[in-house]
Protein backbone atom coordinates (compact mmCIF):
# COMPACT_ATOMS: atom_id res chain seq x y z
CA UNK A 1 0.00 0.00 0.00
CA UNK A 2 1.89 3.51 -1.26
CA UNK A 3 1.93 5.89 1.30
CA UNK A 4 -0.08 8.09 -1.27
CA UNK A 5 -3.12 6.00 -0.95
CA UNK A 6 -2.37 5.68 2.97
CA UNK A 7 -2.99 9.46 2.83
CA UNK A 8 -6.06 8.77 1.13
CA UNK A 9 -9.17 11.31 2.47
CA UNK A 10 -12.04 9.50 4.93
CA UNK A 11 -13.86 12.28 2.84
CA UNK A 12 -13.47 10.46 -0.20
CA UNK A 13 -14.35 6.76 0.69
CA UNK A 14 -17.36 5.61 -0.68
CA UNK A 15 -20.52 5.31 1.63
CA UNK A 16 -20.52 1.22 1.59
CA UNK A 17 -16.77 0.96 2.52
CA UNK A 18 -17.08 3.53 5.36
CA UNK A 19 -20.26 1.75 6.83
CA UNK A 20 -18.45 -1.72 6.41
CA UNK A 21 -15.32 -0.29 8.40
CA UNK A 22 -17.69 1.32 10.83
CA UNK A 23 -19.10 -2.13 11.21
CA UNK A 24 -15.51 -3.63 11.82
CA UNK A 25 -14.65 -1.37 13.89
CA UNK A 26 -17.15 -2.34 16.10
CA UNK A 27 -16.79 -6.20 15.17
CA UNK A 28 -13.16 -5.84 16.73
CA UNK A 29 -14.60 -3.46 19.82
CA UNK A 30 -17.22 -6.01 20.80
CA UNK A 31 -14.68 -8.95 21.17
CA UNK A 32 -12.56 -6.49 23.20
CA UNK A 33 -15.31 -6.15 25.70
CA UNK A 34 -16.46 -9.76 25.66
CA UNK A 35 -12.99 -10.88 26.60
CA UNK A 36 -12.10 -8.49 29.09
CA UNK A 37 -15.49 -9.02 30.96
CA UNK A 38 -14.42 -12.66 31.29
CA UNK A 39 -10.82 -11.82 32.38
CA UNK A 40 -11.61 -9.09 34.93
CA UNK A 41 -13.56 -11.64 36.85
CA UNK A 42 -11.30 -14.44 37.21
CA UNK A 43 -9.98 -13.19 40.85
CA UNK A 44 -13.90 -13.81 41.62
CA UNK A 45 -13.97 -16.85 39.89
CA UNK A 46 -10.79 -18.57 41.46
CA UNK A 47 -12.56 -16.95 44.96
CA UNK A 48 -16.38 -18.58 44.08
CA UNK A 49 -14.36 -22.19 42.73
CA UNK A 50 -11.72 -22.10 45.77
CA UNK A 51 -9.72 -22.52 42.95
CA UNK A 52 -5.49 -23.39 43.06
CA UNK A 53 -3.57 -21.27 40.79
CA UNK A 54 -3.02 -24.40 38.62
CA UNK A 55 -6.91 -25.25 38.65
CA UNK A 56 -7.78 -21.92 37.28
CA UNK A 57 -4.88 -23.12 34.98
CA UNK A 58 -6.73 -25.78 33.80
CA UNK A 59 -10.12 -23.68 33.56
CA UNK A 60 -8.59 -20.85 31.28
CA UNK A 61 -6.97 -24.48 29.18
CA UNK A 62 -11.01 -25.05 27.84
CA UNK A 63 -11.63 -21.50 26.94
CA UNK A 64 -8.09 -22.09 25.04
CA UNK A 65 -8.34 -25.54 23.53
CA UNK A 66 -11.93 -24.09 22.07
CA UNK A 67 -10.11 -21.45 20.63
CA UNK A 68 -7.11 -23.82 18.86
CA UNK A 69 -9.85 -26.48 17.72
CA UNK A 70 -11.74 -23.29 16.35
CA UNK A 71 -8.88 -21.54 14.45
CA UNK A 72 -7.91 -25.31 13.02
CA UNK A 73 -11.61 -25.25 11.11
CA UNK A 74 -11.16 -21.35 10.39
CA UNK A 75 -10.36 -21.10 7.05
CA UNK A 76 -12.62 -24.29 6.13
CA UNK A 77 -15.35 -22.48 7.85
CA UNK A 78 -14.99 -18.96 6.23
CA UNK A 79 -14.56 -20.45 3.01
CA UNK A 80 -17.76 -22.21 2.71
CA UNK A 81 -19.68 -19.56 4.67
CA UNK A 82 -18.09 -16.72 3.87
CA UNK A 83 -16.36 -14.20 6.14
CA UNK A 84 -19.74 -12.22 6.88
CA UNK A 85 -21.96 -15.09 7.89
CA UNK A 86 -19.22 -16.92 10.18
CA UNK A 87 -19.14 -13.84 12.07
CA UNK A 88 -22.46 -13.36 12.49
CA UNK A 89 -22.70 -17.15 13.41
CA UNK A 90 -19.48 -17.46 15.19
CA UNK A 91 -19.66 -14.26 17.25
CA UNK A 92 -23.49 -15.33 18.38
CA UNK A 93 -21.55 -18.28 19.54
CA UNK A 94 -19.01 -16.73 21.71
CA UNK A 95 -22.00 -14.76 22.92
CA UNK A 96 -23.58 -17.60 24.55
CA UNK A 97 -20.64 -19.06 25.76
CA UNK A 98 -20.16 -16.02 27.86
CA UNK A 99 -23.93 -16.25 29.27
CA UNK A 100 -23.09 -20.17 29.60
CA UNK A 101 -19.41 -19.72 30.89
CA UNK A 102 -19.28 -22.18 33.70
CA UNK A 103 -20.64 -25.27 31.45
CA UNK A 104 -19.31 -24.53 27.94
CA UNK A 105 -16.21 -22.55 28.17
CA UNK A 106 -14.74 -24.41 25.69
CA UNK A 107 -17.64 -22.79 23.58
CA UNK A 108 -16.76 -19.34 23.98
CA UNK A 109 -13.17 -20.40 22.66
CA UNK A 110 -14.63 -21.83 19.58
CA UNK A 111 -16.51 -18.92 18.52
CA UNK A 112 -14.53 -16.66 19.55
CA UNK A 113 -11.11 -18.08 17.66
CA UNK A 114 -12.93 -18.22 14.60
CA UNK A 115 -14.89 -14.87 14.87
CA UNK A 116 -10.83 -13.45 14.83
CA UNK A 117 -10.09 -15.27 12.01
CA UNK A 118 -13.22 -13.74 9.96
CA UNK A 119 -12.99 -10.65 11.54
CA UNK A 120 -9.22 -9.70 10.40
CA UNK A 121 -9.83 -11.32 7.01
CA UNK A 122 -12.92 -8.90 6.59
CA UNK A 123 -10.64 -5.87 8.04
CA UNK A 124 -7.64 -6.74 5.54
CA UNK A 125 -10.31 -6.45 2.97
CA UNK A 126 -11.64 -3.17 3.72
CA UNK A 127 -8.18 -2.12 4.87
CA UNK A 128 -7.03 -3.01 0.86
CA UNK A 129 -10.34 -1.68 -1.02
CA UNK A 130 -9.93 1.72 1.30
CA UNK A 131 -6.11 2.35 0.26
CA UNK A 132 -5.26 3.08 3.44
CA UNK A 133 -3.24 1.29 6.87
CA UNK A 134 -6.26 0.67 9.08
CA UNK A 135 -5.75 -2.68 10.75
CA UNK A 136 -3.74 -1.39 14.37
CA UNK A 137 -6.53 0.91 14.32
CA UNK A 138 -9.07 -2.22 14.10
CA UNK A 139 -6.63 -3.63 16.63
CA UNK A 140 -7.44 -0.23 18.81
CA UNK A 141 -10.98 -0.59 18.33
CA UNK A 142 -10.44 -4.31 19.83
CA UNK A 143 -8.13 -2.96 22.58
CA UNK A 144 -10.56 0.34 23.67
CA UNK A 145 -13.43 -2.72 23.88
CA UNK A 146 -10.79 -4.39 26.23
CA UNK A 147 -10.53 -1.14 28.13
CA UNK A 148 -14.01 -0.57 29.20
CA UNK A 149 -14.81 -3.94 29.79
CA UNK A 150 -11.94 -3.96 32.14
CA UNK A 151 -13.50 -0.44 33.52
CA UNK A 152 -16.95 -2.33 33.54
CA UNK A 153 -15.22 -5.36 35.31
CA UNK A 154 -13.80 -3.47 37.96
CA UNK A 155 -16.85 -1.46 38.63
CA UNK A 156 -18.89 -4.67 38.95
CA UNK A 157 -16.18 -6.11 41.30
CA UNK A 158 -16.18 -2.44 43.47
CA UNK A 159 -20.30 -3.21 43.84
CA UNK A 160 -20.31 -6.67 44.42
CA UNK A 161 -22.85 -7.48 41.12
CA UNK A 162 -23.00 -11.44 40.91
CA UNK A 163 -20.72 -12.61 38.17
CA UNK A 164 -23.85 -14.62 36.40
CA UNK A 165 -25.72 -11.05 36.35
CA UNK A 166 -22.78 -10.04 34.63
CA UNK A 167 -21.68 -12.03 32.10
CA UNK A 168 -25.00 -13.10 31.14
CA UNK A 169 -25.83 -9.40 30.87
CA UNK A 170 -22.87 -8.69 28.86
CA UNK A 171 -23.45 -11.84 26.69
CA UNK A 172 -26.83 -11.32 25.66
CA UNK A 173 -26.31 -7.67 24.71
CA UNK A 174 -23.44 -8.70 22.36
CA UNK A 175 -25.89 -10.84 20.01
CA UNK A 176 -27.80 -8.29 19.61
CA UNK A 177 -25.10 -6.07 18.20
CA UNK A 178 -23.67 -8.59 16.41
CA UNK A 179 -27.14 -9.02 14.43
CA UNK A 180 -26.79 -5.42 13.76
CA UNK A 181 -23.38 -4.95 13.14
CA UNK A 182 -22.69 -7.80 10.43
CA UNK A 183 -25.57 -5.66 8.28
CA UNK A 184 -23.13 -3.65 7.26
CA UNK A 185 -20.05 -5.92 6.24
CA UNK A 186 -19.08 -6.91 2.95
CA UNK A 187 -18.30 -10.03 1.24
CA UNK A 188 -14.51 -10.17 2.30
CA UNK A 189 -13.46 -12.95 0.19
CA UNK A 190 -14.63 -11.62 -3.16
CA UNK A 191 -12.39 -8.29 -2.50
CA UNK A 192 -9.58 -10.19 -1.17
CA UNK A 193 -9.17 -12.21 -4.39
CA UNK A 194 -10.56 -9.55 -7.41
CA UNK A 195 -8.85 -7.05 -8.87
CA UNK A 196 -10.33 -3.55 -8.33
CA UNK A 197 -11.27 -3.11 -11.68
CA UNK A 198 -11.76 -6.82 -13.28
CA UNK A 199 -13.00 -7.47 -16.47
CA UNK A 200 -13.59 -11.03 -15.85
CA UNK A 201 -16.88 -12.55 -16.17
CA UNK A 202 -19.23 -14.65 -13.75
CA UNK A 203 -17.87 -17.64 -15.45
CA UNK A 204 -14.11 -16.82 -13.74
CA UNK A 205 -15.49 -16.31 -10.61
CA UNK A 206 -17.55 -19.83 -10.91
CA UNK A 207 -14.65 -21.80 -11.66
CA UNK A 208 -13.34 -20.42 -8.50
CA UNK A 209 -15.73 -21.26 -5.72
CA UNK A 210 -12.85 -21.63 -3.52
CA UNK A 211 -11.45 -18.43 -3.52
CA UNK A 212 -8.22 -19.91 -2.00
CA UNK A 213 -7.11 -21.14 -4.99
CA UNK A 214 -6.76 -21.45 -8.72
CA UNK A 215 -8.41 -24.70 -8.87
CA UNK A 216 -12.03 -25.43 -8.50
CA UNK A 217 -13.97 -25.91 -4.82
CA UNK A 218 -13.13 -29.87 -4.35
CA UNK A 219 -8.96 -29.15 -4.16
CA UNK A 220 -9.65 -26.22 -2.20
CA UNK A 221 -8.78 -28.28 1.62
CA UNK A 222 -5.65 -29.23 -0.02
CA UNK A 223 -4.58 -25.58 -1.37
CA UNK A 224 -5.49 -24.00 2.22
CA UNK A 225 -3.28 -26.47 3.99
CA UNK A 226 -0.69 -25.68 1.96
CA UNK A 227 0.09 -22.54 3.59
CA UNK A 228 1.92 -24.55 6.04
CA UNK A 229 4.57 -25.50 4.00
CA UNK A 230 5.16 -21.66 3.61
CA UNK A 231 8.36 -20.62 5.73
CA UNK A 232 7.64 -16.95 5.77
CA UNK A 233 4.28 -17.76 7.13
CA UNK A 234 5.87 -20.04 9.84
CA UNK A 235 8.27 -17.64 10.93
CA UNK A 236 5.33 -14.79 11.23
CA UNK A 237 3.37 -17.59 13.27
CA UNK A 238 6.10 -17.32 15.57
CA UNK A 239 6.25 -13.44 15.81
CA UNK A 240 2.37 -13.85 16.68
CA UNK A 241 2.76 -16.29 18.86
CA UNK A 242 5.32 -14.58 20.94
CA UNK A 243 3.47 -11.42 21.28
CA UNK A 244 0.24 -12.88 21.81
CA UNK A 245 1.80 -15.03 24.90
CA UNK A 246 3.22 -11.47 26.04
CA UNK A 247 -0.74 -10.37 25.48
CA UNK A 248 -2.49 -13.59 26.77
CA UNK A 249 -0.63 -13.95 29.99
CA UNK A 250 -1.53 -10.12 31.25
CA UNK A 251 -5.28 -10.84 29.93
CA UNK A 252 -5.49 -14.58 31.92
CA UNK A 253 -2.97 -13.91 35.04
CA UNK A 254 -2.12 -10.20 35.51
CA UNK A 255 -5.04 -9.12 37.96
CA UNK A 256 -4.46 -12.17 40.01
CA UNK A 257 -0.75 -11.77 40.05
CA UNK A 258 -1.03 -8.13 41.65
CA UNK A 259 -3.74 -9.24 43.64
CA UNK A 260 -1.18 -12.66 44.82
CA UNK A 261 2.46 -10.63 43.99
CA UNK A 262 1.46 -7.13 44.99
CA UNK A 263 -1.52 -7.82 47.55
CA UNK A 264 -3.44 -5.27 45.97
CA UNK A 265 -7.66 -5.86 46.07
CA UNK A 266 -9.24 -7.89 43.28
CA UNK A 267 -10.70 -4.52 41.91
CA UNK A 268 -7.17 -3.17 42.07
CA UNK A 269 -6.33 -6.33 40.09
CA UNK A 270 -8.94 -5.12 37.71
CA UNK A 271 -7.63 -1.47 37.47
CA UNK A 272 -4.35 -2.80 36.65
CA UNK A 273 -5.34 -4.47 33.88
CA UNK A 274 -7.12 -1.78 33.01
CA UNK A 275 -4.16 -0.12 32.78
CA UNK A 276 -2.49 -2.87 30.28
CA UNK A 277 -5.28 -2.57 27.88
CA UNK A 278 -5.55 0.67 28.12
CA UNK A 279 -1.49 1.00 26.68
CA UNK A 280 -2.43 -1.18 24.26
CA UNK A 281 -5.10 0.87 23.01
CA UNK A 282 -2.76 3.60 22.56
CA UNK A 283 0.26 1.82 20.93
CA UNK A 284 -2.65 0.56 17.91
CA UNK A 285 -3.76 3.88 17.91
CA UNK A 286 -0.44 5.26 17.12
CA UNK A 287 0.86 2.33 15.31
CA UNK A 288 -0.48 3.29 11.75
CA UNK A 289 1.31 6.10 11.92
CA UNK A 290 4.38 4.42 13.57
CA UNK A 291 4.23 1.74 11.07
CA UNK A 292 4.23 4.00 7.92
CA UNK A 293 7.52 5.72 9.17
CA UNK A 294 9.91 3.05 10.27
CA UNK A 295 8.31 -0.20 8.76
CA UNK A 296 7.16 -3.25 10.18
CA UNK A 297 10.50 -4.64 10.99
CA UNK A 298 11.94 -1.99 13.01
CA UNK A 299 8.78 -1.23 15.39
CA UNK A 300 7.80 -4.94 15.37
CA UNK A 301 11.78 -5.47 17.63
CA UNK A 302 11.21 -1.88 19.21
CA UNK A 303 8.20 -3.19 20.91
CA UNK A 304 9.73 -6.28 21.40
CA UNK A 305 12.13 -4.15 23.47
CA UNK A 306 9.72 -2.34 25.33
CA UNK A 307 7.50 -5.48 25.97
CA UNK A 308 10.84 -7.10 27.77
CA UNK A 309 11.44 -4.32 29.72
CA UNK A 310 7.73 -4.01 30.96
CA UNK A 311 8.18 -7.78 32.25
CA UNK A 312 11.43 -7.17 33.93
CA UNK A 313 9.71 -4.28 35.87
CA UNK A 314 6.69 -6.60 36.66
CA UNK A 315 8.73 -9.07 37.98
CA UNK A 316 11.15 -7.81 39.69
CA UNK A 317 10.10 -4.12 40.54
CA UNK A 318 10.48 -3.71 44.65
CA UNK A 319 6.43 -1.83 45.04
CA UNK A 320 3.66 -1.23 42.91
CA UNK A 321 4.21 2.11 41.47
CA UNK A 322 7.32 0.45 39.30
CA UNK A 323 5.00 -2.41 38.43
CA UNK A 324 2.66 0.48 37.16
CA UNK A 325 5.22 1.59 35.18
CA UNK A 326 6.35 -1.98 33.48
CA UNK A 327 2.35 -2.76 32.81
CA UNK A 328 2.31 0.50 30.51
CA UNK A 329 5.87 -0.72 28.81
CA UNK A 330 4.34 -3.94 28.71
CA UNK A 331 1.17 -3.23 27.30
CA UNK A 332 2.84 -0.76 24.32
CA UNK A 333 5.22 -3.40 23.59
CA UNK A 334 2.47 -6.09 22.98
CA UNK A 335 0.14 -3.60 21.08
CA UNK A 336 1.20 -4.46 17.35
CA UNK A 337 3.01 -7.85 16.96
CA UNK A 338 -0.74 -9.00 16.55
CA UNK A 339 -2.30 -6.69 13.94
CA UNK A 340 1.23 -7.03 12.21
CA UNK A 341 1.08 -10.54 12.15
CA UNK A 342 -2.44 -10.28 10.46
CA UNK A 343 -1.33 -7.47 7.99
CA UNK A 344 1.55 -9.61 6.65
CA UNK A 345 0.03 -12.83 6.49
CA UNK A 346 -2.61 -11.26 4.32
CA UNK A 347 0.19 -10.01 1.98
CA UNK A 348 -1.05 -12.08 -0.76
CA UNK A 349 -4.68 -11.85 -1.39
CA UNK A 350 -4.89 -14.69 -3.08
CA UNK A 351 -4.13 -16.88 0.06
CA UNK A 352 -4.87 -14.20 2.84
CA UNK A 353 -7.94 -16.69 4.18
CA UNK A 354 -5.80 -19.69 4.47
CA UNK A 355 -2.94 -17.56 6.22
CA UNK A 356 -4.63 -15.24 8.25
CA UNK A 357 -5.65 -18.34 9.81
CA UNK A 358 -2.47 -20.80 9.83
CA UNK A 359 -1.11 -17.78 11.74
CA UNK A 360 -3.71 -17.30 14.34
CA UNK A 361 -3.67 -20.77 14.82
CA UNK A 362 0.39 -20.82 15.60
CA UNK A 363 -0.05 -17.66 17.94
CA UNK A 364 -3.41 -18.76 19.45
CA UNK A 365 -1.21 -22.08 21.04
CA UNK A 366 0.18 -19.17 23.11
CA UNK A 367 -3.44 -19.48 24.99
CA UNK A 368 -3.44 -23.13 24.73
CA UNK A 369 -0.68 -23.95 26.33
CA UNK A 370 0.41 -20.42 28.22
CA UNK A 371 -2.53 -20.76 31.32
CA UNK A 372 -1.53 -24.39 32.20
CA UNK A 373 1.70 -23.29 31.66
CA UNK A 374 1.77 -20.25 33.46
CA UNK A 375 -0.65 -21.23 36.33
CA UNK A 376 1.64 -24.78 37.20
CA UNK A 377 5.13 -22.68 37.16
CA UNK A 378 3.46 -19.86 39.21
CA UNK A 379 2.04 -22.58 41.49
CA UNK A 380 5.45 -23.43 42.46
CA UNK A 381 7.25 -20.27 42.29
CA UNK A 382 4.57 -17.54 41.60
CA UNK A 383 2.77 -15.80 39.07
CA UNK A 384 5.30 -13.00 39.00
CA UNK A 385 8.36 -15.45 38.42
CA UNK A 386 6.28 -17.14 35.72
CA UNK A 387 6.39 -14.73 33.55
CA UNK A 388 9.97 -15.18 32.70
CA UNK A 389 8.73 -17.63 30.07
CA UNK A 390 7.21 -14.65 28.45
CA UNK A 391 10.36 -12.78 28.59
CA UNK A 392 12.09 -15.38 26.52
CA UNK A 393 9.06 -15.95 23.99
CA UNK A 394 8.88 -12.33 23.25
CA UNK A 395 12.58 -12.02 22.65
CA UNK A 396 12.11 -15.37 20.15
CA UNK A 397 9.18 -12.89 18.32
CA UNK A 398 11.85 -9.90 18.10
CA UNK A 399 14.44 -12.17 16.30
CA UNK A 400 11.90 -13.50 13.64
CA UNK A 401 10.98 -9.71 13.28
CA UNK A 402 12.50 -9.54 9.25
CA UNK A 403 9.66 -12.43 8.52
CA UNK A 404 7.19 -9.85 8.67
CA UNK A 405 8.95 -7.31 6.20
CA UNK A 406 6.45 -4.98 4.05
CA UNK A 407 5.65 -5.90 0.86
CA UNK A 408 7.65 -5.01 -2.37
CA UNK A 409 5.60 -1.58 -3.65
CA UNK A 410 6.38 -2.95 -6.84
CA UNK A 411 5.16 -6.16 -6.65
CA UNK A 412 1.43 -6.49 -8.26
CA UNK A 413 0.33 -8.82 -6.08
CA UNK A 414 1.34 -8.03 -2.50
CA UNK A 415 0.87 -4.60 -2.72
């Protein structure tokens, strides 16, 4: 994308494209909020369950393995749905899985995993058909959702509202924008893989039903697999994965490890990550800009940087006011190695479906295996001193930085 058509006027964007960003925007906002009400409350859960830190381990592992087992049928999914329907569909199921948290977790992972997938295809879409870098600001819209359900959390913590009031509140009201919001979306798919101005007729676009690949609909498993054979794709798997460990473990263990490091009040473990979502929130809304002047390489092992030093601060800082300060470096750092990840992987439109995916899948393991990870280590030598296994995995995601180089301007199809 030319930094011409980055500079492209909101002004000028035609009505359907603005509503369908509009409509992303929000897509991205609402699984902010769904999320963070479900981690702002697992202090309250642990305290209702009489929970061990490695039993809540095990409880954030189903929310998890629903999310792997989701991303794994992702790309299947969205290709014979269609990115518009599976989010309506798949975001109605992480819905219910909120209102039905303590029986179907697992549920909540599934829709939810796949909803991401959908949802990042449909914003690299709009992102390409608008000429301009928009995805760390879909990323923000995701992150400010995270924000004030955090604020929400912690104010439903302060006044002692039942957690099943909550949730099912929360869960309920989220179908119904969903139903509203996915009105407005486009068919991702068809803009990922046309040309802006195509000549082609119907006939072209019938002889490629799977619009994964060249061949027709019955090779199309076989073409989306083949992504994994990619190496670039691998190596940006790994970026992800780093930096959404870094993410995951302050969204499943950082209240409770203020609350158990820091003895600060289960609200106050809300409020804190508050304050990581909130830094977040800033470092997307800043990263288009960021991004467009130094490239993805560079900021991609800058935040790398700052996300290490945030940990360091975290874990060893002697009183909470430096931990306040290492949850802010922590949270910037984090902000773009995921919307990054999605931006390159959709390089090529031709297989952005099948990679988008293959790469949330590799950085979504982060949540598989970080909570059982994370909650057995910090069972033994605490939360705090756990999270020197995100230290290393976020330095692994600043080495494979160069993996996630932008595209050549002159090259047709990536650009």
């Amino acid at each position: 994308m030319s930094a011409g058509s980055s500079a492209a006027s909101t002004a000028g964007i035609d009505p359907v494209l603005r509503r369908w960003r509009n409509a992303v925007f929000v897509i991205f906002w609402l699984t902010g909020f769904l999320f963070a009400s479900w981690a702002t409350r697992v202090p309250n859960v642990r305290d209702i369950l009489d929970a061990s830190t490695s039993q809540m381990g095990l409880l954030i592992l189903g929310l998890a393995a629903g999310s792997v087992l989701g991303l794994f049928a992702s790309s299947h999914v969205i290709a014979r749905l269609g990115a518009t329907p599976t989010i309506q569909l798949c975001l109605s199921l992480a819905s219910a899985g909120l209102v039905l948290l303590f029986v179907a977790l697992a549920t909540l992972g599934v829709g939810y995993s796949i909803t991401d997938v959908a949802m990042n295809l449909s914003g690299a879409a709009n992102e390409r058909r608008i000429g301009r870098t928009l995805m760390p600001m879909f990323h923000a819209s995701f992150s400010l959702g995270t924000m004030l359900g955090a604020g929400f959390g912690a104010l439903t913590e302060h006044f002692d509202v039942p957690i099943g009031v909550h949730l099912v509140g929360v869960g309920l009201a989220a179908m119904v924008t969903t139903r509203i919001a996915v009105r407005f979306l486009q068919p991702a798919e068809h803009v990922a893989d046309e040309p802006e101005e195509s000549t082609a007729g119907p006939e072209h676009f019938d002889s490629m039903a799977d619009p994964l690949s060249d061949t027709p609909s019955p090779d199309g498993w076989r073409s989306r697999m083949a992504v994994w054979r990619d190496p670039r794709i691998l190596l940006i798997g790994l970026i992800v994965l780093g930096m959404a460990f870094a993410e995951g473990s302050a969204n499943d263990w950082l209240s409770l490890s203020m609350v158990d490091g820091y003895g600060t009040t289960n609200a106050g473990g809300a409020v804190m990550f508050g304050v990581f979502v909130t830094a977040m929130t800033v470092g997307r809304v800043l990263g288009g800009r960021i991004l467009d002047r130094f490239g993805r390489v560079l900021v991609l092992r800058g935040t790398a940087v700052l996300a290490v030093a945030g940990l360091l601060l975290v874990i060893l800082g002697p009183n909470l006011g430096v931990a306040v300060v290492g949850v802010v470096l922590w949270g910037l750092g984090a902000s773009l190695g995921f919307p990054v990840g999605m931006s390159a992987a959709a390089d090529d439109p031709r297989t952005a479906t099948a990679s988008v995916a293959a790469v949330a899948t590799i950085g979504y393991f982060a949540f598989l295996i970080g909570p059982p990870l994370i909650g057995l280590i910090g069972e033994r030598v605490g939360l705090l001193n756990a999270f020197w296994v995100v230290v290393l995995l976020t330095v692994v995601a600043g080495l494979c930085a160069t993996a996630a180089r932008d595209p050549d301007p002159a090259d047709p199809v990536r650009r």
